[in-house]
N, C-alpha and C. Protein backbone atom coordinates (compact mmCIF):
# COMPACT_ATOMS: atom_id res chain seq x y z
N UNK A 1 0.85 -1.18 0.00
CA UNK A 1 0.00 0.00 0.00
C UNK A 1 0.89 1.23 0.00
N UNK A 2 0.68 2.13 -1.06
CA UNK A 2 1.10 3.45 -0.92
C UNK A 2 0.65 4.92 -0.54
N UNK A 3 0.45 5.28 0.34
CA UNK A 3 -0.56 6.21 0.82
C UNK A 3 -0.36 7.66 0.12
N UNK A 4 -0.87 8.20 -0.78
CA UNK A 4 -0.60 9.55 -1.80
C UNK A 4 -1.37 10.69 -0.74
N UNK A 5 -1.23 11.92 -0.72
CA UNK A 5 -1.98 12.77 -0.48
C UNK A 5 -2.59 14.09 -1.52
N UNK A 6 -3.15 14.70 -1.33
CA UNK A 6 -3.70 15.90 -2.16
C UNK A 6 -4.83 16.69 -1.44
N UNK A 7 -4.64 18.15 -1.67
CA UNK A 7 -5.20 19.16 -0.93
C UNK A 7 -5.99 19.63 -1.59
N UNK A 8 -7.98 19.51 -1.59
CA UNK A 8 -8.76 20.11 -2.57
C UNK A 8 -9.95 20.88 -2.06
N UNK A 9 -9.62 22.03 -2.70
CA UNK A 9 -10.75 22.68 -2.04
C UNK A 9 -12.25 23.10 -3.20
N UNK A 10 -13.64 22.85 -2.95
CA UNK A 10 -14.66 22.91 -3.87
C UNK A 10 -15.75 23.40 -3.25
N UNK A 11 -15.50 24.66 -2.58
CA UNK A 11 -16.65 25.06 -1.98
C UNK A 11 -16.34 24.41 -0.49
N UNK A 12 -17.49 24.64 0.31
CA UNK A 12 -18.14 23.89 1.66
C UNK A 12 -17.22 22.64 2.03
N UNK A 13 -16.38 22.39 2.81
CA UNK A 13 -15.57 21.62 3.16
C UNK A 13 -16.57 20.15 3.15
N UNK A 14 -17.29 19.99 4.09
CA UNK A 14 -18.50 19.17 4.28
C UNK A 14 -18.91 18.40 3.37
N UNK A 15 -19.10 19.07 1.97
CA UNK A 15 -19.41 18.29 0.97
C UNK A 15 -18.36 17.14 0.30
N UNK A 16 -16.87 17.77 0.34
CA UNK A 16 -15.87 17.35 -0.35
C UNK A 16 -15.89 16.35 1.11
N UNK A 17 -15.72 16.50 2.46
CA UNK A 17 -15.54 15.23 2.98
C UNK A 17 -16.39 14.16 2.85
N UNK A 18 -17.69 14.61 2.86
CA UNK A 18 -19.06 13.50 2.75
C UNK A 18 -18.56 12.65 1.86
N UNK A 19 -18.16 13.05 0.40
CA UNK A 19 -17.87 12.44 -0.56
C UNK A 19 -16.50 11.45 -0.32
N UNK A 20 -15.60 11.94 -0.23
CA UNK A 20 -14.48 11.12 -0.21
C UNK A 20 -14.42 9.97 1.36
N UNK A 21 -15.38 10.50 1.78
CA UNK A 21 -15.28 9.42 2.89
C UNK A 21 -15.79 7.81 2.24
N UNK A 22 -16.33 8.26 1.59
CA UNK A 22 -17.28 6.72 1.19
C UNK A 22 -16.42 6.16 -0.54
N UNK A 23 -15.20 6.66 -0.53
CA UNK A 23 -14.79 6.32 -1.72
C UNK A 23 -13.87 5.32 -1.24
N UNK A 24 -14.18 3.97 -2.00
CA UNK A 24 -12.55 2.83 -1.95
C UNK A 24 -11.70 3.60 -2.26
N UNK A 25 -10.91 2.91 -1.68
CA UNK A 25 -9.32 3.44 -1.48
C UNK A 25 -8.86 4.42 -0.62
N UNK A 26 -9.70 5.48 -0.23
CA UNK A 26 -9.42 6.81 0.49
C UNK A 26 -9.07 5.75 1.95
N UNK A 27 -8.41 6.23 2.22
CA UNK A 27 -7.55 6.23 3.36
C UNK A 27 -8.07 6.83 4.87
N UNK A 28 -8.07 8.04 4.43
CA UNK A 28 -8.28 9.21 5.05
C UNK A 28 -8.71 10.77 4.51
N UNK A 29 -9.48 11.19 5.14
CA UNK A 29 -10.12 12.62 4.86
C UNK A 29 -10.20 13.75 6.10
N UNK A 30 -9.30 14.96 5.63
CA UNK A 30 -9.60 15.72 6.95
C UNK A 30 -9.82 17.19 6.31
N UNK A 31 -11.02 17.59 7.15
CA UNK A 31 -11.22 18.93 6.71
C UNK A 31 -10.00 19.91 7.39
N UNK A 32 -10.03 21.11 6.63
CA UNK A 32 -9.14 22.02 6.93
C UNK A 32 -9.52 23.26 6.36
N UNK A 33 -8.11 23.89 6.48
CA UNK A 33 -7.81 25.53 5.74
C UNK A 33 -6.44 25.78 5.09
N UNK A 34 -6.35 26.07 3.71
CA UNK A 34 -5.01 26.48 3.11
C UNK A 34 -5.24 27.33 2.59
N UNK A 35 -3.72 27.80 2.16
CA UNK A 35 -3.32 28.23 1.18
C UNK A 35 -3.72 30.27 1.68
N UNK A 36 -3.73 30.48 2.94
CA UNK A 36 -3.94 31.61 3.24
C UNK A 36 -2.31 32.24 4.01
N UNK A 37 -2.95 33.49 4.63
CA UNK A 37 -1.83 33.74 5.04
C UNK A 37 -1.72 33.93 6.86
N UNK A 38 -2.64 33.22 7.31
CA UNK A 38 -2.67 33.58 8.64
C UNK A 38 -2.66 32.32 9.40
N UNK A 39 -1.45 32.41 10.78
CA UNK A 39 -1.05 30.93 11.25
C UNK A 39 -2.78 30.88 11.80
N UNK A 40 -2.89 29.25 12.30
CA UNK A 40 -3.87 28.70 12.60
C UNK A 40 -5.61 29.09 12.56
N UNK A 41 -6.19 29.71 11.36
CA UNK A 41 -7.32 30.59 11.52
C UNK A 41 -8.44 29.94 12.10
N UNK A 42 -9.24 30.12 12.82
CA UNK A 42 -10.42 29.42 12.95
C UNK A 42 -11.45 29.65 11.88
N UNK A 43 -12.50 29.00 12.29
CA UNK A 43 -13.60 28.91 11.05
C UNK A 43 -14.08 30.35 10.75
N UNK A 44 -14.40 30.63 12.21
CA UNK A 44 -14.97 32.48 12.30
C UNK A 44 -14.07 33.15 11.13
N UNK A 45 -13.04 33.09 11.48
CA UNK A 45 -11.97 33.98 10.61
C UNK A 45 -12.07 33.39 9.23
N UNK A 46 -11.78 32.43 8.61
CA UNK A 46 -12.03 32.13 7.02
C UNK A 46 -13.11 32.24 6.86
N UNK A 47 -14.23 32.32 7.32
CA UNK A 47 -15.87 32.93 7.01
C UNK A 47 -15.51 34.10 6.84
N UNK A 48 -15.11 34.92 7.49
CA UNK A 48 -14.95 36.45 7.21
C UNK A 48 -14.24 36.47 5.69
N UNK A 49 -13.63 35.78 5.38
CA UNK A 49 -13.19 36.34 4.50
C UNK A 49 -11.65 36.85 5.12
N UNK A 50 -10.84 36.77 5.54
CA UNK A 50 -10.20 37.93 5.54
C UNK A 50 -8.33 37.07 6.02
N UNK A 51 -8.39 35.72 5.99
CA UNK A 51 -7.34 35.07 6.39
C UNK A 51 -6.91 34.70 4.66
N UNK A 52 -7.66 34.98 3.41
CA UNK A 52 -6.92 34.47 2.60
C UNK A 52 -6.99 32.53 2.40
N UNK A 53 -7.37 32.16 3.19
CA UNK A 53 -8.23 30.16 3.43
C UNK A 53 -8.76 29.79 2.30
N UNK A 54 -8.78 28.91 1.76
CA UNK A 54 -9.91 28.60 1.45
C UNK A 54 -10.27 27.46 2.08
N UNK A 55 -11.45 26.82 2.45
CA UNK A 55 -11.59 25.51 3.01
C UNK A 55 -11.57 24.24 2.27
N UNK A 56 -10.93 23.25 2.74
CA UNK A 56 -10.17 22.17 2.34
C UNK A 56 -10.59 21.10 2.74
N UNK A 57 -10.32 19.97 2.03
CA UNK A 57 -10.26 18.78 2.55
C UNK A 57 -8.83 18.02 2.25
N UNK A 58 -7.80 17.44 3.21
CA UNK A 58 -6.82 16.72 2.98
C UNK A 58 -7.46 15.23 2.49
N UNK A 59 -6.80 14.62 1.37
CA UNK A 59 -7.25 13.40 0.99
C UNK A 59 -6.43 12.28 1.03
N UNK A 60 -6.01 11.29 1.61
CA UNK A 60 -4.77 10.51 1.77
C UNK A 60 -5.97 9.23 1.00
N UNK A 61 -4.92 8.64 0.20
CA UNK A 61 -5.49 7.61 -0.53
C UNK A 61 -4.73 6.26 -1.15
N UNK A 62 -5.08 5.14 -1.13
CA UNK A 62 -3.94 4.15 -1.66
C UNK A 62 -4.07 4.26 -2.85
N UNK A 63 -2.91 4.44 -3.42
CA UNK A 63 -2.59 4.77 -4.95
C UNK A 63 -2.46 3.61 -5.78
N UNK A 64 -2.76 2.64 -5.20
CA UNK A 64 -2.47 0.93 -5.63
C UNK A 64 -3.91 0.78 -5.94
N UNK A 65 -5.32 1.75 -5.08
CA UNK A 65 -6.23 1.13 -5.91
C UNK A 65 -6.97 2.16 -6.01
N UNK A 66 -6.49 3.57 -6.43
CA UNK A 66 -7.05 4.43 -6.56
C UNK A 66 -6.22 5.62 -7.31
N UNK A 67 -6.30 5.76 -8.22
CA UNK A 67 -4.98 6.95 -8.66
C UNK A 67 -5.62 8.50 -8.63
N UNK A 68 -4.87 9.24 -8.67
CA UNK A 68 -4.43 10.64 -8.43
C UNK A 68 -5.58 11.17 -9.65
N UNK A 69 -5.82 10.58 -10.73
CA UNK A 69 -6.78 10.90 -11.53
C UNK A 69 -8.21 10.60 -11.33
N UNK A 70 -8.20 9.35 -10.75
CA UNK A 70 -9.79 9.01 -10.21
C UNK A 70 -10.28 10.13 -8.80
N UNK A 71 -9.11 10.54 -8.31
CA UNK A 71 -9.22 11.37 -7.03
C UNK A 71 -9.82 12.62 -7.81
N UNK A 72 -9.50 12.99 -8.79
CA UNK A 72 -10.01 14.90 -9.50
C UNK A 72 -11.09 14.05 -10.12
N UNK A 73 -11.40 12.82 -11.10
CA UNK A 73 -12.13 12.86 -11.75
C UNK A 73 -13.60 12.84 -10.51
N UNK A 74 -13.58 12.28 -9.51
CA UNK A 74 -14.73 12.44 -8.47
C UNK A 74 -14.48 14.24 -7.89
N UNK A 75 -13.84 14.62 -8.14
CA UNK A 75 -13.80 16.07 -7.50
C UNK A 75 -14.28 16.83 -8.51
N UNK A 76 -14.12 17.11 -9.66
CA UNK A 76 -14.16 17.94 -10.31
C UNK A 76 -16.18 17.78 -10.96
N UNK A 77 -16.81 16.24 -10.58
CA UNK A 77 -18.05 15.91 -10.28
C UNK A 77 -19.16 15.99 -9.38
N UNK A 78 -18.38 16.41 -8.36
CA UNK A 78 -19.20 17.12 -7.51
C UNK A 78 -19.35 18.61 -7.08
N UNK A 79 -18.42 19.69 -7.65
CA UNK A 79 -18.38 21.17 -7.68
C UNK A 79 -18.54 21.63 -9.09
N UNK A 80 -18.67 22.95 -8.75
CA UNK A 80 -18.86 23.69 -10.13
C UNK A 80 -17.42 24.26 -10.29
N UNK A 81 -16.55 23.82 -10.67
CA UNK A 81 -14.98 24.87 -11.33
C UNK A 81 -15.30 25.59 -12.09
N UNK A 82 -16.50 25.80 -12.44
CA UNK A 82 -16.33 27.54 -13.15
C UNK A 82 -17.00 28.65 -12.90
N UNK A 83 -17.39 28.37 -11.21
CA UNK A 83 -17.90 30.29 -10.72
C UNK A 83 -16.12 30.46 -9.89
N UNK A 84 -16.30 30.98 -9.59
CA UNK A 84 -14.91 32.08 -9.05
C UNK A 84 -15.63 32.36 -7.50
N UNK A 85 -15.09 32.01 -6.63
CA UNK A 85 -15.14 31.71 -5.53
C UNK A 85 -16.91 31.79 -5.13
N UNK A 86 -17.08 30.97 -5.33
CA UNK A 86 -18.55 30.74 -5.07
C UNK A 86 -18.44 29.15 -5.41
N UNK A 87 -19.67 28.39 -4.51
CA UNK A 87 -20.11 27.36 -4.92
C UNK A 87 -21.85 27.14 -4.21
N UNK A 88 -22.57 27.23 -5.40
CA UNK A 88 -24.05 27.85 -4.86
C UNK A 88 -24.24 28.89 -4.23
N UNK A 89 -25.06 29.00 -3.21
CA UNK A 89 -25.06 30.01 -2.04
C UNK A 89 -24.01 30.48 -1.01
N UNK A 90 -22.91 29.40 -1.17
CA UNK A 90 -21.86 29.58 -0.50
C UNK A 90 -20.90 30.66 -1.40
N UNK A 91 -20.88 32.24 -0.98
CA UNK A 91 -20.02 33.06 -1.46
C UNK A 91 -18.75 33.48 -0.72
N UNK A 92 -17.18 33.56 -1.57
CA UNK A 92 -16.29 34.09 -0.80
C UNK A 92 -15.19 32.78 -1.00
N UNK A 93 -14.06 34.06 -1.37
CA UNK A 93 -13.13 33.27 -1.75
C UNK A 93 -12.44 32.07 -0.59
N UNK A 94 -12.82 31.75 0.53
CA UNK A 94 -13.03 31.04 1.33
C UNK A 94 -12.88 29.28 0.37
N UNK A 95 -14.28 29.61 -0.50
CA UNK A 95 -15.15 28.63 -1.48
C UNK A 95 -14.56 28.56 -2.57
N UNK A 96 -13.66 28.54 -2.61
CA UNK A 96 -12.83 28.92 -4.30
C UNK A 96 -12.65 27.31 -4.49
N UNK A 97 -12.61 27.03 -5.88
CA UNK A 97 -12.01 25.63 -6.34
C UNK A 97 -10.51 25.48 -6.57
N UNK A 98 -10.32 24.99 -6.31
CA UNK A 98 -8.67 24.87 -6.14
C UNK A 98 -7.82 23.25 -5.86
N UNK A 99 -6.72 23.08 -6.18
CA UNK A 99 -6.24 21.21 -5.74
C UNK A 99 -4.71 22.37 -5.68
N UNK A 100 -4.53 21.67 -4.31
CA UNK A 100 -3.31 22.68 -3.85
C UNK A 100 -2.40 21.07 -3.50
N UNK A 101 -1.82 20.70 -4.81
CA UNK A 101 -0.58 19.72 -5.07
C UNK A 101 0.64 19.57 -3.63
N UNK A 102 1.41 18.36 -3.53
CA UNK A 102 2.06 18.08 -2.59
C UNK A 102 3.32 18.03 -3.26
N UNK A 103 3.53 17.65 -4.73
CA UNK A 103 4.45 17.54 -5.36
C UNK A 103 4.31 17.85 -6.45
N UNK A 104 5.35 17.28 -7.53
CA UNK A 104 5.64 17.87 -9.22
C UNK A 104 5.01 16.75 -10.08
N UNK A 105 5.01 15.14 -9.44
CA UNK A 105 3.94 14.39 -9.99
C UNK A 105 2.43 14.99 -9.93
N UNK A 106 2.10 15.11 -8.97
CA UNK A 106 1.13 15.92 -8.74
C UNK A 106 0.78 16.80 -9.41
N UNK A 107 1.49 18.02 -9.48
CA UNK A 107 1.27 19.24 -10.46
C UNK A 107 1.04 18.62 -12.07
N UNK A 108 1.79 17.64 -12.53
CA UNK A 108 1.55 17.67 -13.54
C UNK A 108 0.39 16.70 -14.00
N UNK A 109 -0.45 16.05 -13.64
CA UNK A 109 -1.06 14.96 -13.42
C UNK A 109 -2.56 16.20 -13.46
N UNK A 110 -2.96 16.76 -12.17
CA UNK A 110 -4.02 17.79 -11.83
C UNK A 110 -4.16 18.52 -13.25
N UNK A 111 -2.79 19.14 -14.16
CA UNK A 111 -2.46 20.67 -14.86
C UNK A 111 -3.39 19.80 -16.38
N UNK A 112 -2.86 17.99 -16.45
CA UNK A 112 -3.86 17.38 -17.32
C UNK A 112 -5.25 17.62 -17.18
N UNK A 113 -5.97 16.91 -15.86
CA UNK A 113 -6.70 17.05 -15.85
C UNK A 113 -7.78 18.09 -16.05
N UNK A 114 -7.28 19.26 -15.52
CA UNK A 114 -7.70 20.50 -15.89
C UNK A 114 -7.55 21.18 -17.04
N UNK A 115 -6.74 20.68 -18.08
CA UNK A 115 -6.69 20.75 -19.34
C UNK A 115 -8.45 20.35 -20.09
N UNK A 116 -8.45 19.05 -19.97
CA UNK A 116 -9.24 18.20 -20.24
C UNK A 116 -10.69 18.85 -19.98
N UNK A 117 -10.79 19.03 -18.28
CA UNK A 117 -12.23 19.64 -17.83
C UNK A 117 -12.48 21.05 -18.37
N UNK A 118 -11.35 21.76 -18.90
CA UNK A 118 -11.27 22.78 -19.40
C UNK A 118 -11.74 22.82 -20.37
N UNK A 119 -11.35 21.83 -21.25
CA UNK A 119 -11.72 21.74 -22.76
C UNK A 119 -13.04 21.49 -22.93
N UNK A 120 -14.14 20.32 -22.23
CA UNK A 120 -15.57 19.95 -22.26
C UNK A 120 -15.93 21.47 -21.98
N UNK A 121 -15.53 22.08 -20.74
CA UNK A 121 -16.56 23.05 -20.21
C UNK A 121 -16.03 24.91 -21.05
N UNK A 122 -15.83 24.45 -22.10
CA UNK A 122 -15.18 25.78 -22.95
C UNK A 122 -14.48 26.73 -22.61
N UNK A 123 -13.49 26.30 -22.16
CA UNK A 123 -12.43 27.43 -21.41
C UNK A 123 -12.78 28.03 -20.13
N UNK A 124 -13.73 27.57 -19.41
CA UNK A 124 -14.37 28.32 -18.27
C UNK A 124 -13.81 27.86 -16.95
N UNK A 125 -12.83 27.15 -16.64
CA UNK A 125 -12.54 26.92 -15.71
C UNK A 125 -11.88 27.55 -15.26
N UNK A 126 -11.96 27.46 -13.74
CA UNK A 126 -11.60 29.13 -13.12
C UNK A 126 -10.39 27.76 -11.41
N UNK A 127 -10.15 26.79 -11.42
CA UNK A 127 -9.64 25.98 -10.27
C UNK A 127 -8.18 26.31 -10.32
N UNK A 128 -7.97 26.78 -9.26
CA UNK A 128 -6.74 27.48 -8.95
C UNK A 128 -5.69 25.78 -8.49
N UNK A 129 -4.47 26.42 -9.12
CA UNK A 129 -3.27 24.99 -9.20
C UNK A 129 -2.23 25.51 -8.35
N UNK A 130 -2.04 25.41 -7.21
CA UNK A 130 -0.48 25.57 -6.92
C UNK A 130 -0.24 24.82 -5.67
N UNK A 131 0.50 24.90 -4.98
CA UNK A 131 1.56 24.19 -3.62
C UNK A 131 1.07 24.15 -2.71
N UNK A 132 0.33 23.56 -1.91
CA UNK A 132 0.00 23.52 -0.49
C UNK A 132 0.82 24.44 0.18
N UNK A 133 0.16 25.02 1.09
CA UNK A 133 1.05 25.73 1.61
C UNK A 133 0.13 26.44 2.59
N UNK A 134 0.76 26.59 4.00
CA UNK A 134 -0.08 26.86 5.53
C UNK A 134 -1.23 26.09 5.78
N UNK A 135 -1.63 25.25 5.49
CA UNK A 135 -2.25 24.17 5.86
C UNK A 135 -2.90 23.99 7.57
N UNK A 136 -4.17 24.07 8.00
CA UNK A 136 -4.28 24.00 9.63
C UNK A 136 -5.23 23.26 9.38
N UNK A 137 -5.66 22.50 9.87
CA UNK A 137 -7.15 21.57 10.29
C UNK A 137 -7.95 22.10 10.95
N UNK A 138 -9.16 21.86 10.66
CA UNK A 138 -9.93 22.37 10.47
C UNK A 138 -10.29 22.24 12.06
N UNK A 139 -11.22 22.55 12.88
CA UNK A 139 -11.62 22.17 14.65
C UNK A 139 -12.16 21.04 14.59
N UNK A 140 -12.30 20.03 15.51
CA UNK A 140 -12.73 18.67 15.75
C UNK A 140 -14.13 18.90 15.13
N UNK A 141 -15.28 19.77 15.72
CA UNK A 141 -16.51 19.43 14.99
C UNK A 141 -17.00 19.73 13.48
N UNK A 142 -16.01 20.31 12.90
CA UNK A 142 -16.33 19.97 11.33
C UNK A 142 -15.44 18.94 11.14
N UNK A 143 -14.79 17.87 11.91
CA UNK A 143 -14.65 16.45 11.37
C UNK A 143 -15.32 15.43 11.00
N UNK A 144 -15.94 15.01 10.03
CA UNK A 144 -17.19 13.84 9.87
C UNK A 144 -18.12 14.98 9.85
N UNK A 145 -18.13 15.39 9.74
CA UNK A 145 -19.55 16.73 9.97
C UNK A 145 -21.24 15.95 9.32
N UNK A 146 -21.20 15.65 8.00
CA UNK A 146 -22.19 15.12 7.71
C UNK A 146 -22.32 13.69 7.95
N UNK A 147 -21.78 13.15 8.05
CA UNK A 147 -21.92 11.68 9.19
C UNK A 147 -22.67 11.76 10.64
N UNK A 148 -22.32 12.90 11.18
CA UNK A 148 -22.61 13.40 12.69
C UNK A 148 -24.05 14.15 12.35
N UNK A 149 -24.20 15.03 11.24
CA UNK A 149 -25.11 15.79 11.44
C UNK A 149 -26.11 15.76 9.74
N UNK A 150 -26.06 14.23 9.51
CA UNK A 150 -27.36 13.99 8.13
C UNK A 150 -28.24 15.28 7.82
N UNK A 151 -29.15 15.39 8.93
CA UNK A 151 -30.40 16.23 9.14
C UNK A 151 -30.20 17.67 9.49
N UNK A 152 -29.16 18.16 9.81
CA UNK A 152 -29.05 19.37 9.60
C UNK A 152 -29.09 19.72 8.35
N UNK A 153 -29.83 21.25 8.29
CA UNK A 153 -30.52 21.77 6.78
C UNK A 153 -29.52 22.28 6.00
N UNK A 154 -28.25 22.12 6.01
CA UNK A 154 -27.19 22.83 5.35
C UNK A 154 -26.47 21.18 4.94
N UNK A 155 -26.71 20.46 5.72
CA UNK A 155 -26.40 18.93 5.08
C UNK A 155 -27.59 18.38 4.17
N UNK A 156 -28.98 18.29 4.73
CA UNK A 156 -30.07 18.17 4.51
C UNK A 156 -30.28 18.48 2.69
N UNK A 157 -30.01 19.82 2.77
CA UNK A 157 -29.85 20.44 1.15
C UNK A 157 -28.96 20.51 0.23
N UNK A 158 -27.62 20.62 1.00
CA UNK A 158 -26.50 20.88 0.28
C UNK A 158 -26.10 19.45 -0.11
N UNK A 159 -25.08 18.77 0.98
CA UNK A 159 -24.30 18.04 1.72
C UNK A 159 -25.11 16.88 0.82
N UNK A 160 -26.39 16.43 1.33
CA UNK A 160 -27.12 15.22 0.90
C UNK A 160 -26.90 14.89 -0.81
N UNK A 161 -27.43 15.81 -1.76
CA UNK A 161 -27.38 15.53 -2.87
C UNK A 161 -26.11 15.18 -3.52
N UNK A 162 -25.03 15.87 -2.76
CA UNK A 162 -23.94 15.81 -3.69
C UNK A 162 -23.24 14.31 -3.21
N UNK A 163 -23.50 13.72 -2.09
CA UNK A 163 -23.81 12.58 -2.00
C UNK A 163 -24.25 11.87 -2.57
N UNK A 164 -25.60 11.83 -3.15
CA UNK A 164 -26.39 11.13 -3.45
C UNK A 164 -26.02 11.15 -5.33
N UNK A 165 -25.57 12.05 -5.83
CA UNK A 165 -24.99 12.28 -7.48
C UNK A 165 -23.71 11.25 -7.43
N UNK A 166 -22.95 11.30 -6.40
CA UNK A 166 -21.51 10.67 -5.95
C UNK A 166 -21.94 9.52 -6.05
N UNK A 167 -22.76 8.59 -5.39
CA UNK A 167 -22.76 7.89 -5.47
C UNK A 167 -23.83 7.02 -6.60
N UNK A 168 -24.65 7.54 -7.48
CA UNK A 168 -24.55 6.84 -8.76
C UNK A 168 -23.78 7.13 -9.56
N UNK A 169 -22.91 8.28 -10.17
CA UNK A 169 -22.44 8.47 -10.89
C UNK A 169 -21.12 7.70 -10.71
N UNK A 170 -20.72 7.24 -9.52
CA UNK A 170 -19.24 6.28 -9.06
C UNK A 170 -20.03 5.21 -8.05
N UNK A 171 -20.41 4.76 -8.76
CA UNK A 171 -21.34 3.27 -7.64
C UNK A 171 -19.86 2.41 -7.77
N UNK A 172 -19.04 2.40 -8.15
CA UNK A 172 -17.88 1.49 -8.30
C UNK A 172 -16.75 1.81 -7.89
N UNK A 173 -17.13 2.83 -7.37
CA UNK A 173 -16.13 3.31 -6.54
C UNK A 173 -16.52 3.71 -5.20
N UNK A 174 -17.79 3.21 -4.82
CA UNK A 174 -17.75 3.19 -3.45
C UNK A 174 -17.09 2.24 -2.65
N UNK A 175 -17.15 2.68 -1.07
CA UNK A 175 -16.23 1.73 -0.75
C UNK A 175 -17.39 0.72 -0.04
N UNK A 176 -16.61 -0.02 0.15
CA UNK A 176 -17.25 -1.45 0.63
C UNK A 176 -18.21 -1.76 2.23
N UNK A 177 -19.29 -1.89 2.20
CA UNK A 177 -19.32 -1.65 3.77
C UNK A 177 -19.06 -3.03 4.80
């Protein structure tokens, strides 16, 4: 087993974990904050807007049965990459789309893919590419968040469907219960 990582942010942290939690191979999933400029921000503060964050999910995954491409091709299926920091009702560059790479395999692997999603969706992709970098985790209770909290109306509406698209559109890539 080789454990890969990658840093992606698509809007609402919550959603991107819901999803990758239930994917074979994922390893591990932890919400967070990158790519800003302020040590340890809390949530308050990347809501504001004003730490530069966007919210994240870390994705650790075995690369033996899951590659670095099946990881964007489920990401780039559940967000919209072409509003500019927005994803639905969720406004603020907080929400920006972005895969903030660990390495140069990496970079170049994502720079395809986004070629590609670029090309179907006519030049409109707006998912920001660069280096991980300041990285903090996110507070214990947005860990599992929609596991813990189904029925809350921000899971309820949001959270649920993109679930529920995830998993017909990759029924074969769920993981096993």
């Amino acid at each position: 087993m080789a454990i890969d990582t990658i840093t992606l942010a698509g809007g609402c942290f919550w959603c991107l974990e819901a999803v990758y939690e239930r994917v074979d191979g994922v390893d591990a999933v932890e919400s967070g904050y990158s790519n800003g400029h302020v040590r340890q921000p809390s949530y308050q503060q990347v809501c504001a807007g004003d730490t530069g964050h966007a919210e994240v999910v870390k994705v650790q995954f075995d690369d033996t049965k899951l590659t670095l491409r099946d990881v964007l091709e489920i990401f780039f299926s559940i967000h919209d990459p072409t509003t500019l920091n927005r994803q639905g009702n969720d406004l603020g560059s907080q929400y920006r789309s972005a895969i903030y790479y660990h390495d140069d395999a990496q970079l170049g692997e994502a720079q395809a893919v986004i070629d590609e999603v670029n090309a179907e969706l006519k030049g409109r992709v707006v998912t920001e590419l660069k280096p991980v970098d300041n990285y903090w985790r996110a507070e214990e209770y947005h860990q599992h968040y929609f596991e813990r909290n189904p029925n809350q109306g921000y899971c309820a509406m949001v959270v649920g469907p993109k679930v529920a698209k995830f998993r017909k559109t990759f029924a074969s890539r769920l993981r096993k219960a």
